[in-house]
N, C-alpha and C. Protein backbone atom coordinates (compact mmCIF):
# COMPACT_ATOMS: atom_id res chain seq x y z
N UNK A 1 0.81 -1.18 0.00
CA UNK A 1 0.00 0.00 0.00
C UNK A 1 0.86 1.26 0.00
N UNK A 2 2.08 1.05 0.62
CA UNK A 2 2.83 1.93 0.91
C UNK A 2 3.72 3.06 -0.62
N UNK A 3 3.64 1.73 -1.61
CA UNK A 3 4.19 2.07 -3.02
C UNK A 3 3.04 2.44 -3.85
N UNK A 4 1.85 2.22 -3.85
CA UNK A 4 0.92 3.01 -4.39
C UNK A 4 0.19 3.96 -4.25
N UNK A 5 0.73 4.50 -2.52
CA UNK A 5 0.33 5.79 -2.29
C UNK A 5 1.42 6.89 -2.53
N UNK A 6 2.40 6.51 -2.62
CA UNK A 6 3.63 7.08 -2.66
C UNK A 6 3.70 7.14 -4.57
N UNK A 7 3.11 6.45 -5.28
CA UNK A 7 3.46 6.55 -6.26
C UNK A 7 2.49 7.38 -7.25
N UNK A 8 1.18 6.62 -7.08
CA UNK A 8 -0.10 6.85 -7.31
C UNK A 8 -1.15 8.56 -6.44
N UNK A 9 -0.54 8.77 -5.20
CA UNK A 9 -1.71 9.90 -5.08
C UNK A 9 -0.64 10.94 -5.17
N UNK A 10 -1.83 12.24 -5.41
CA UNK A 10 -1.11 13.19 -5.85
C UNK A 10 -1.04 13.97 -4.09
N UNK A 11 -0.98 13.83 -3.10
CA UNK A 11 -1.78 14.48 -1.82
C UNK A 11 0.05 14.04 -1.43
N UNK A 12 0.96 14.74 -0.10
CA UNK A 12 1.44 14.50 0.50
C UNK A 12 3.06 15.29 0.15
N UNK A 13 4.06 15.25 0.23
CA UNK A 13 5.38 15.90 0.18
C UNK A 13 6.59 15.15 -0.59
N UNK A 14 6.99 15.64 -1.53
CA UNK A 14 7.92 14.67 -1.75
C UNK A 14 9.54 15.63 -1.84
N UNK A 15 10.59 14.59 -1.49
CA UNK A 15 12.24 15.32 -2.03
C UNK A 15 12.54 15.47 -2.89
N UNK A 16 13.05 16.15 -3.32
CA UNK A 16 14.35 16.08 -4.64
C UNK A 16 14.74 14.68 -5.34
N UNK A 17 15.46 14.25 -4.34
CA UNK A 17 16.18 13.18 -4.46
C UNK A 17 14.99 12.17 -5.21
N UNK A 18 13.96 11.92 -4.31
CA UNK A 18 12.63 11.17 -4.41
C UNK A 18 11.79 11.69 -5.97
N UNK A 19 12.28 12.70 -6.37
CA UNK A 19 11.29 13.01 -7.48
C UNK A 19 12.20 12.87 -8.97
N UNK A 20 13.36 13.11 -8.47
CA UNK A 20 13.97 12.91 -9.48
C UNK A 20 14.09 11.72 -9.77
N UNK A 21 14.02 10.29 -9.06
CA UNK A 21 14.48 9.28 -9.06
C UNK A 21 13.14 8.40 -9.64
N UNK A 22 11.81 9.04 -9.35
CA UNK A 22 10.66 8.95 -10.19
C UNK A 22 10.38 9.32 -11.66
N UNK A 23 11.19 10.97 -11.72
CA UNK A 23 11.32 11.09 -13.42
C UNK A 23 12.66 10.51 -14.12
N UNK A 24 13.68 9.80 -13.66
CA UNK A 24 14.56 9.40 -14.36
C UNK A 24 13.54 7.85 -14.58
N UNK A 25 13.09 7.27 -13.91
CA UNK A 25 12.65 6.21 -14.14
C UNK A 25 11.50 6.31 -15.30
N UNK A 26 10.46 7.16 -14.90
CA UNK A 26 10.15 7.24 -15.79
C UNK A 26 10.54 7.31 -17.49
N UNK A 27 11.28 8.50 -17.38
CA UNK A 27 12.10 8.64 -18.87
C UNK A 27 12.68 6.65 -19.36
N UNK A 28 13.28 6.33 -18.49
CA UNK A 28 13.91 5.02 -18.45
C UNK A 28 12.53 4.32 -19.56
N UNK A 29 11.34 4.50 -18.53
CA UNK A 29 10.10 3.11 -19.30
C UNK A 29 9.45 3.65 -20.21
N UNK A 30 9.40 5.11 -20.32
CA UNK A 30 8.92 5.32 -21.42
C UNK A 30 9.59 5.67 -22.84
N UNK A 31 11.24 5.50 -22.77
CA UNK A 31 12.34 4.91 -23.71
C UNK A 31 11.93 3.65 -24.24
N UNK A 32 11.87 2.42 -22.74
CA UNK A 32 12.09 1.25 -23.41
C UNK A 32 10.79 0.90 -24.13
N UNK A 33 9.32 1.46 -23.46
CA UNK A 33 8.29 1.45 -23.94
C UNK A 33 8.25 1.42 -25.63
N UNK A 34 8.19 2.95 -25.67
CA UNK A 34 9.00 3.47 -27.65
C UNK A 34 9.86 2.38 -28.05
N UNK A 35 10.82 1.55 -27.72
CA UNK A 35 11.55 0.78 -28.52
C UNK A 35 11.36 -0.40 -28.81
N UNK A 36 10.25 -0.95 -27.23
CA UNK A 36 9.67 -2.11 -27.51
C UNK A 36 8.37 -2.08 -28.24
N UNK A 37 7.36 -0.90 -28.86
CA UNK A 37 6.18 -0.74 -29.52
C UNK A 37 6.60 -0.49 -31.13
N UNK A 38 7.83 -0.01 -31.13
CA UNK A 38 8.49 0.70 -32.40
C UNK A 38 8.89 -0.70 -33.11
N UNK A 39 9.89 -1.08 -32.06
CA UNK A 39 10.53 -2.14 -33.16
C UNK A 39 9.65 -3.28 -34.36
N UNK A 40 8.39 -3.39 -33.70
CA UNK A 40 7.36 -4.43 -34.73
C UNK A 40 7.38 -3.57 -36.11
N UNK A 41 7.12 -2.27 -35.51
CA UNK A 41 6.82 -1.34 -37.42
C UNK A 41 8.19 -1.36 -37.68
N UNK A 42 9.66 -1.54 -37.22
CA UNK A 42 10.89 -1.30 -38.28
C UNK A 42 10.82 -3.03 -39.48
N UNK A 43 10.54 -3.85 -38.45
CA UNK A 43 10.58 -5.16 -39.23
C UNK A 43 9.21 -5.68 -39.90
N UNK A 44 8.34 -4.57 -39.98
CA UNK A 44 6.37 -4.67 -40.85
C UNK A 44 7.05 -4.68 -42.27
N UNK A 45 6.18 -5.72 -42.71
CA UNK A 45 5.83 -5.63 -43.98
C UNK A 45 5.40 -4.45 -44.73
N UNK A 46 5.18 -4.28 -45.94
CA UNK A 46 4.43 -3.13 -46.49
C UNK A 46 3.31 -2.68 -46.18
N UNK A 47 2.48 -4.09 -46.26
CA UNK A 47 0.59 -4.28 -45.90
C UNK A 47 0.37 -3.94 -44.40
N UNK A 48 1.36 -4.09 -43.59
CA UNK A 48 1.26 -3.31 -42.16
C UNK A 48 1.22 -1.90 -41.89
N UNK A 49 2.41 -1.25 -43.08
CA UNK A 49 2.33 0.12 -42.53
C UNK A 49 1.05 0.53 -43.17
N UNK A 50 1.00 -0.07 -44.26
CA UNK A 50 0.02 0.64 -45.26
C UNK A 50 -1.74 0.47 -44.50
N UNK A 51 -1.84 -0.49 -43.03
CA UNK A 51 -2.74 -0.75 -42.21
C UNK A 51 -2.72 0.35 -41.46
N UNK A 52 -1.73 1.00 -40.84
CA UNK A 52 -1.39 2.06 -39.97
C UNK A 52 -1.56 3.00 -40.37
N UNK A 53 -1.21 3.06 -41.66
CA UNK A 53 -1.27 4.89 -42.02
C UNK A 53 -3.26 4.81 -42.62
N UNK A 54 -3.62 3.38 -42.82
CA UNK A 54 -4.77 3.98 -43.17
C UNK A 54 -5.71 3.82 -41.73
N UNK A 55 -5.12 4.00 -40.80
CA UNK A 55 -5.89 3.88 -39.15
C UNK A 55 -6.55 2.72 -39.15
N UNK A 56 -6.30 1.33 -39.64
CA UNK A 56 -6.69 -0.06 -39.34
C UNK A 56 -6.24 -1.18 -38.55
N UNK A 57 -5.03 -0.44 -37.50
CA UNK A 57 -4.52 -0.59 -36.08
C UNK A 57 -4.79 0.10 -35.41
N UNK A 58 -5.26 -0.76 -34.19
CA UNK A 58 -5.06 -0.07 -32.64
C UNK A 58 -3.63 0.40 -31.84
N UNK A 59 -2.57 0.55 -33.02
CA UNK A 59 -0.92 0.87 -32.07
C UNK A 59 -1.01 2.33 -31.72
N UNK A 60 -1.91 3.44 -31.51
CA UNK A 60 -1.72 4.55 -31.19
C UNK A 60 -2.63 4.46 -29.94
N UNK A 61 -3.82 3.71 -30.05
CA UNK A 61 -4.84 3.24 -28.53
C UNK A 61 -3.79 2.71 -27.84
N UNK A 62 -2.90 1.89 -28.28
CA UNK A 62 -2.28 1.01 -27.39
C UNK A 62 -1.19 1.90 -26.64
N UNK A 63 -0.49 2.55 -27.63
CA UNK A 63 0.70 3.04 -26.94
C UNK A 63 -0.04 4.32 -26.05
N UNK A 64 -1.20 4.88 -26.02
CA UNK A 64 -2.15 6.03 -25.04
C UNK A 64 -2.47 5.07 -23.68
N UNK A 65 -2.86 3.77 -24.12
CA UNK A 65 -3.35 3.44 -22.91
C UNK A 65 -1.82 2.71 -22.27
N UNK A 66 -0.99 2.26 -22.40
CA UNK A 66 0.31 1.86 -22.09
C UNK A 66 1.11 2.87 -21.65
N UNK A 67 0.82 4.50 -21.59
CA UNK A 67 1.69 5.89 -20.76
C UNK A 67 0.93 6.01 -20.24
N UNK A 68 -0.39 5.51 -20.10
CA UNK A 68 -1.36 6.66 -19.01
C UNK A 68 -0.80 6.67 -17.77
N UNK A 69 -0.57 5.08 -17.05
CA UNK A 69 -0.03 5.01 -15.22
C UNK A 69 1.21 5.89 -15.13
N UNK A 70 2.33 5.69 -16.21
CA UNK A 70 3.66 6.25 -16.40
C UNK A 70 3.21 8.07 -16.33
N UNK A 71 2.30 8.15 -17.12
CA UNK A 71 1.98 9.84 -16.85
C UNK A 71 1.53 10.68 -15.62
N UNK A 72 0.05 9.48 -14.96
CA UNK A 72 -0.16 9.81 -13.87
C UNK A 72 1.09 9.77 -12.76
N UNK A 73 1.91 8.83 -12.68
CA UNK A 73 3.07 8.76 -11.12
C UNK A 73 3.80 9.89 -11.89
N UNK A 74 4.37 10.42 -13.36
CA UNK A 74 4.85 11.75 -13.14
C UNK A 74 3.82 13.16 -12.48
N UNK A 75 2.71 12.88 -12.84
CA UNK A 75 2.58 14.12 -12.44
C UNK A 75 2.10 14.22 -10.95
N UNK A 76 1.65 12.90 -10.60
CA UNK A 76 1.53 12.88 -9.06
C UNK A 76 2.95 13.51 -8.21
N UNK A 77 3.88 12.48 -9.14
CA UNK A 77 5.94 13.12 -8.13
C UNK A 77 5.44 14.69 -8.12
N UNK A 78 4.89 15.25 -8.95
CA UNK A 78 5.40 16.87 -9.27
C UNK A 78 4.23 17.70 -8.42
N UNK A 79 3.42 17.37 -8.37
CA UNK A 79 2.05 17.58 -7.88
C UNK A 79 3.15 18.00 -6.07
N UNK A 80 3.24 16.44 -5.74
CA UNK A 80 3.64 15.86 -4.65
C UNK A 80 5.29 17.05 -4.24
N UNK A 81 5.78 17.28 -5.60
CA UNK A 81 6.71 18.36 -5.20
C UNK A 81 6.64 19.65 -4.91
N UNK A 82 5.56 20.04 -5.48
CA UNK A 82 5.05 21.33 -5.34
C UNK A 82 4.15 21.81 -4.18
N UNK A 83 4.41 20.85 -3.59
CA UNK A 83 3.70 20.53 -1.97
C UNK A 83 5.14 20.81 -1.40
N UNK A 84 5.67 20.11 -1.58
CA UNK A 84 7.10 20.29 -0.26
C UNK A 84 7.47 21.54 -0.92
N UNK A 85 7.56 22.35 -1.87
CA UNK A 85 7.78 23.84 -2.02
C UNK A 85 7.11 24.65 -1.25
N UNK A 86 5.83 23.93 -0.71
CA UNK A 86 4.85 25.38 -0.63
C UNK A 86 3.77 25.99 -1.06
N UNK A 87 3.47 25.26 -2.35
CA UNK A 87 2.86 25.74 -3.26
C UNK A 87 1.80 24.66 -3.44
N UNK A 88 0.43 24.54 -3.97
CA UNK A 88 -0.54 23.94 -4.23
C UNK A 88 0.07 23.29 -5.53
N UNK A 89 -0.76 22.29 -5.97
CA UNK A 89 -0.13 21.07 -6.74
C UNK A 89 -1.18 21.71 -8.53
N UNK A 90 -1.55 22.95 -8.29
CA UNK A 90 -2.04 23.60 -9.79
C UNK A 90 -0.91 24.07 -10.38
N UNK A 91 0.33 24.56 -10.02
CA UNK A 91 1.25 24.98 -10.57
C UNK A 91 1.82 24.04 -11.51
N UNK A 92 1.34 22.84 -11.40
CA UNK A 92 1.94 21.97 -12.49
C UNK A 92 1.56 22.71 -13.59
N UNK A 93 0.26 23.09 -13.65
CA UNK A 93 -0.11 23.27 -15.22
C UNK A 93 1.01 24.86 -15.98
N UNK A 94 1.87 25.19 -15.00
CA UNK A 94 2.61 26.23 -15.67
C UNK A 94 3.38 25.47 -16.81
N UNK A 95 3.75 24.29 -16.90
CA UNK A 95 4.62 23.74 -17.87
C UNK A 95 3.44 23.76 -19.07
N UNK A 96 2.34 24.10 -19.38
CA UNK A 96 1.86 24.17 -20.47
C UNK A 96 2.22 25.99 -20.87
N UNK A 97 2.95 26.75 -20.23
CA UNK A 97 2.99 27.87 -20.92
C UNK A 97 4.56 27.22 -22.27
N UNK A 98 4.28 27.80 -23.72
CA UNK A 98 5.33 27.57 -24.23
C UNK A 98 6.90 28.14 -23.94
N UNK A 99 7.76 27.03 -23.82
CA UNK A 99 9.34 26.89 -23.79
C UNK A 99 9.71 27.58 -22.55
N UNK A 100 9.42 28.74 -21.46
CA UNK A 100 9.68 29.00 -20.48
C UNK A 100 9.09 28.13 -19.40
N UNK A 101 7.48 27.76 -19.88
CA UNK A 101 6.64 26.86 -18.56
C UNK A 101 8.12 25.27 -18.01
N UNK A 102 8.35 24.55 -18.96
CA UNK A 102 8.81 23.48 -18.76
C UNK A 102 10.24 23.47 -18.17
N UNK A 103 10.98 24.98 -18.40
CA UNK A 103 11.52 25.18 -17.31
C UNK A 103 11.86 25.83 -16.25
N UNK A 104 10.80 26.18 -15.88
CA UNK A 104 10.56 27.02 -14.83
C UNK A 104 10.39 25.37 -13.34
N UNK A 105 9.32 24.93 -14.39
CA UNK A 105 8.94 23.32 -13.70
C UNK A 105 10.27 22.66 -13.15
N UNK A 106 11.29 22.37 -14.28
CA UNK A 106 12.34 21.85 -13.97
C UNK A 106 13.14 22.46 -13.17
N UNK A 107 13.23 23.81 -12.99
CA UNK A 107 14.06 24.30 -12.30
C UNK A 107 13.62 24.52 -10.32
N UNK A 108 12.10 24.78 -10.45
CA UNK A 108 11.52 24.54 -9.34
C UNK A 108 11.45 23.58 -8.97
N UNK A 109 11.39 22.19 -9.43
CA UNK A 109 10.82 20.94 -8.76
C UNK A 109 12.39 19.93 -8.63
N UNK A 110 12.86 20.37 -10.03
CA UNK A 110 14.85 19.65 -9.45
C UNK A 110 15.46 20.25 -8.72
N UNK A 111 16.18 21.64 -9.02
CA UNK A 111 17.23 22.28 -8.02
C UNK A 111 16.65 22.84 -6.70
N UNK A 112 15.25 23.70 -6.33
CA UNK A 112 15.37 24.24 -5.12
C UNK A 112 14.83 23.17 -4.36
N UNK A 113 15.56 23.78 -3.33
CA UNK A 113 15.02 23.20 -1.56
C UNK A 113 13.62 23.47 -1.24
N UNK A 114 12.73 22.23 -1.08
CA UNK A 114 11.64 22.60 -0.67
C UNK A 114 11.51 22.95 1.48
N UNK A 115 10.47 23.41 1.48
CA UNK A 115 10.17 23.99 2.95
C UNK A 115 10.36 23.39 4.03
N UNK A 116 11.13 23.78 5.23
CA UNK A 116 11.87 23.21 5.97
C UNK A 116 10.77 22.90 6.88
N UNK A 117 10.96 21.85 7.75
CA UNK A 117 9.22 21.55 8.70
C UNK A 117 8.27 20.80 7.63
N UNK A 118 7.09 20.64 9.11
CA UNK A 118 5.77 20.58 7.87
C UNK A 118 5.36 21.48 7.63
N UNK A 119 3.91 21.73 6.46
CA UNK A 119 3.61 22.84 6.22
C UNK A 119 1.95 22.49 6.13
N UNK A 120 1.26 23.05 5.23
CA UNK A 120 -0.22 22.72 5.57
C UNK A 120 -0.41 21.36 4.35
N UNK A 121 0.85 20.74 3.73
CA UNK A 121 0.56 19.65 3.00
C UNK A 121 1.14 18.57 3.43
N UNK A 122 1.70 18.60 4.77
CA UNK A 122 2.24 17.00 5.47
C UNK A 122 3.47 17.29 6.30
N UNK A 123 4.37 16.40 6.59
CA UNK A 123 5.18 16.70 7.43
C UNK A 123 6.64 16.68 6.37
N UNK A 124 7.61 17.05 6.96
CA UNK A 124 8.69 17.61 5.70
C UNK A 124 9.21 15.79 5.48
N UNK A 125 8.95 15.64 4.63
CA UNK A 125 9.73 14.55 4.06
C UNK A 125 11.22 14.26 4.46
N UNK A 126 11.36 12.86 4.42
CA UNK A 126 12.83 12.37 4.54
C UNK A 126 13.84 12.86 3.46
N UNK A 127 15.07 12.97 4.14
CA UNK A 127 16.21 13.34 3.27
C UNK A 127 16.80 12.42 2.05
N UNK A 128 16.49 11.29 1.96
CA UNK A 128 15.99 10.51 0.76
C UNK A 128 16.27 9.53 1.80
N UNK A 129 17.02 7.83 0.50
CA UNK A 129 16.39 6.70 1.05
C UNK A 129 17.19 6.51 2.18
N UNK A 130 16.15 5.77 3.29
CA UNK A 130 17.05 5.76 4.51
C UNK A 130 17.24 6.54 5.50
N UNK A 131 17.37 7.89 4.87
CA UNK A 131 18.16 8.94 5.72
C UNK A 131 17.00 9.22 6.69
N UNK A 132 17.41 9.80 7.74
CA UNK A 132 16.19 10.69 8.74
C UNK A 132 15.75 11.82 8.56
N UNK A 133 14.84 12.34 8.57
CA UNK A 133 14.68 13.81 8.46
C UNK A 133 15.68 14.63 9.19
N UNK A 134 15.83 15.92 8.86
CA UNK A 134 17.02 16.96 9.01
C UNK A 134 16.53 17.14 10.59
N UNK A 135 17.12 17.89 11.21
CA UNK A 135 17.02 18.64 12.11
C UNK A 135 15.67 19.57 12.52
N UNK A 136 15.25 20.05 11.55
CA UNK A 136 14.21 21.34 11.26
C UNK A 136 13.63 20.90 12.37
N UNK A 137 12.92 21.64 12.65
CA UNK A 137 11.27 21.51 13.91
C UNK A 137 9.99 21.22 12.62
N UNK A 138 9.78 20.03 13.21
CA UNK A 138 8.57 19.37 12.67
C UNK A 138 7.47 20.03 12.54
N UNK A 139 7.07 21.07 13.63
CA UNK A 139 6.16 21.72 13.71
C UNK A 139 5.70 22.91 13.17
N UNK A 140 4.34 22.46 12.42
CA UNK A 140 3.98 23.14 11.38
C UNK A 140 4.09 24.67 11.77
N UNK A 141 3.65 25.81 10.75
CA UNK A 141 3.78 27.16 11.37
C UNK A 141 2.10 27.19 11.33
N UNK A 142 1.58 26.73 10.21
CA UNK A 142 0.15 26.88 10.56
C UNK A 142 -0.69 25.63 10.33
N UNK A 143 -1.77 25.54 10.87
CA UNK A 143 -2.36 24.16 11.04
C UNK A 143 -2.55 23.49 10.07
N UNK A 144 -2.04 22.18 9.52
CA UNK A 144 -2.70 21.20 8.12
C UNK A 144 -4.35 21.35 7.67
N UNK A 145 -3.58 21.42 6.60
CA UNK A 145 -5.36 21.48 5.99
C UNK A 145 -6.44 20.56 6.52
N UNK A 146 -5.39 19.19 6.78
CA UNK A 146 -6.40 18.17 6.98
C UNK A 146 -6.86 17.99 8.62
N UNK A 147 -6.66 19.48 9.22
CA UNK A 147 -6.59 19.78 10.55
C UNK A 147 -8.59 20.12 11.09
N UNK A 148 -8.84 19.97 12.13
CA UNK A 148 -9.96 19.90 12.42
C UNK A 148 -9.91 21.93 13.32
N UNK A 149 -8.74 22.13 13.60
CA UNK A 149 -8.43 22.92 13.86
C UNK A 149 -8.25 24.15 12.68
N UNK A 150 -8.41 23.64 11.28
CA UNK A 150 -8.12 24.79 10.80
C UNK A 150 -9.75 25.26 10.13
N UNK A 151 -10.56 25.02 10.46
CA UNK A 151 -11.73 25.34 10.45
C UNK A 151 -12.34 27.07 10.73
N UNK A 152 -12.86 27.75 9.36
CA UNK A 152 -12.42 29.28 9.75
C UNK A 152 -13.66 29.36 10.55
N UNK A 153 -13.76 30.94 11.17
CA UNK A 153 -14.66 30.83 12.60
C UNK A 153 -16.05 31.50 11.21
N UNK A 154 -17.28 30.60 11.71
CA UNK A 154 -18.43 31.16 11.09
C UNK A 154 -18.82 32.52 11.75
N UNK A 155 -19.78 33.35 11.11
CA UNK A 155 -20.43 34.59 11.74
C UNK A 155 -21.54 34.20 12.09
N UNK A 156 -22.48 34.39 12.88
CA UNK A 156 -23.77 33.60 13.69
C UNK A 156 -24.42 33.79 12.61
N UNK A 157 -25.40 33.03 12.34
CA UNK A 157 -26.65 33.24 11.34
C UNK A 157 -27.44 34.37 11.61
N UNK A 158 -28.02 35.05 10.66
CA UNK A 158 -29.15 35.34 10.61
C UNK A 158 -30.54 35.09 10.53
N UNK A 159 -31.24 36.01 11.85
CA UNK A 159 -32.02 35.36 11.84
C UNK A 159 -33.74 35.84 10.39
N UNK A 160 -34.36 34.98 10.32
CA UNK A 160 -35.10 35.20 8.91
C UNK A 160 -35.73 37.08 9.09
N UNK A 161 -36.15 37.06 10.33
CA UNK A 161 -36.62 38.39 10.55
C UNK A 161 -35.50 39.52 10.43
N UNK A 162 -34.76 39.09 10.72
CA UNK A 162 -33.52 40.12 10.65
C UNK A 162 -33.27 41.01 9.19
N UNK A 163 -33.68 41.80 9.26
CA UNK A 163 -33.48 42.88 8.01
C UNK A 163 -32.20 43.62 8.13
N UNK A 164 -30.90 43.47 8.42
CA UNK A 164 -30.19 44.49 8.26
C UNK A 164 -29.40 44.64 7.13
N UNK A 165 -29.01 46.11 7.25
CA UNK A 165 -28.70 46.50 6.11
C UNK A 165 -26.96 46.25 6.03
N UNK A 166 -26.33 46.46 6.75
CA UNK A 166 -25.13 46.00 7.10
C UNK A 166 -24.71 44.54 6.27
N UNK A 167 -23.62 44.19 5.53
CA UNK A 167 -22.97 43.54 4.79
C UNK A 167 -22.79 42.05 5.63
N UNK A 168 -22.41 40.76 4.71
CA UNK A 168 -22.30 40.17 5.74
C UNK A 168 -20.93 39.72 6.07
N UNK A 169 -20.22 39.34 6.44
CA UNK A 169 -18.93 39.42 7.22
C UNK A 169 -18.34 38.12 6.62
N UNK A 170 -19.09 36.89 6.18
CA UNK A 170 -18.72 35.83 5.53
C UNK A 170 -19.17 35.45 4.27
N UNK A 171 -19.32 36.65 3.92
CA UNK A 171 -19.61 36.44 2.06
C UNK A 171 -18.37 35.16 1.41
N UNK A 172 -19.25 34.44 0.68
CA UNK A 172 -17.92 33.33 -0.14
C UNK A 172 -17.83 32.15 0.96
N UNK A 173 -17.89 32.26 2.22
CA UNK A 173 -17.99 30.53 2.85
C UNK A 173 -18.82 30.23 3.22
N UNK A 174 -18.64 29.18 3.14
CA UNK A 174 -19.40 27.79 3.01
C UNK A 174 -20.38 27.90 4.13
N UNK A 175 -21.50 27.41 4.35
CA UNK A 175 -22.22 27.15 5.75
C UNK A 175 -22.70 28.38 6.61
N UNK A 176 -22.28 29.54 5.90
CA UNK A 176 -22.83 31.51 6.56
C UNK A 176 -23.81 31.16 6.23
């Protein structure tokens, strides 16, 4: 359970060390992937390609549904990195801005140090494999999201008779 939450959800903190070692692998299977799907069309007959180019194979379904898991554990690692930065796990989608997005990504999620402690997305991750966490103080600066404590304070209801003209103080949440 331990490798499919770690691999599979996008929720929790991950290292450097730990994310990189997820996208080198990746790159790794989705190399050998391409060479093991490729090599049938270098040694096809004519009547094969001439099946392919007229879309009368499934090798483009196949090779979509054969990256999907490989796509999801990348973007979960990055998701998962952009948590130990600090940052909510939407910033992934900056790598869709052209030629600056993808490395801005790379440069945020490989070289810097993510946030020392926990933060409101888990507790600071291990220093990679093995190692213990650093020194830092564990203790968050503000309460985890998934905190019962971080619950913002409601404004009392109103009551139906109540006509005032005065604004209400919790416009936008939930349950005012």
């Amino acid at each position: 359970m331990f490798i499919v939450n770690f691999l599979a959800s996008p929720f929790g903190r991950l290292n450097r060390v730990s994310w990189w070692t997820v996208q080198l692998i990746n790159l790794f299977l989705i190399g050998a992937a391409m060479c093991a799907m490729l090599a049938p069309l270098m040694a096809a007959s004519e009547t094969t390609l001439a099946q392919l180019e007229a879309g009368q194979t499934n090798l483009p379904l196949l090779i979509n549904v054969a990256f999907m898991p490989v796509i999801w554990v990348g973007v979960c690692s990055s998701v998962k990195r952009y948590h130990d930065r600090g940052k909510t796990g939407f910033w992934y989608f900056i790598a869709l801005v052209p030629i600056i997005g993808p490395i801005w990504q790379l440069v945020e999620l490989g070289f810097l140090p993510g946030e020392d402690g926990a933060n409101a997305h888990g507790p600071q991750p291990r220093g990679g494999v093995g190692m213990a966490s650093p020194a830092a103080s564990d203790k968050p600066s503000a309460p985890p999201v998934w905190s019962s404590d971080n619950k913002p304070a409601l404004a009392p209801r109103r009551k139906a008779d109540d006509r005032s003209t005065a604004p209400r103080e919790t416009f936008g949440l939930r349950g005012a």
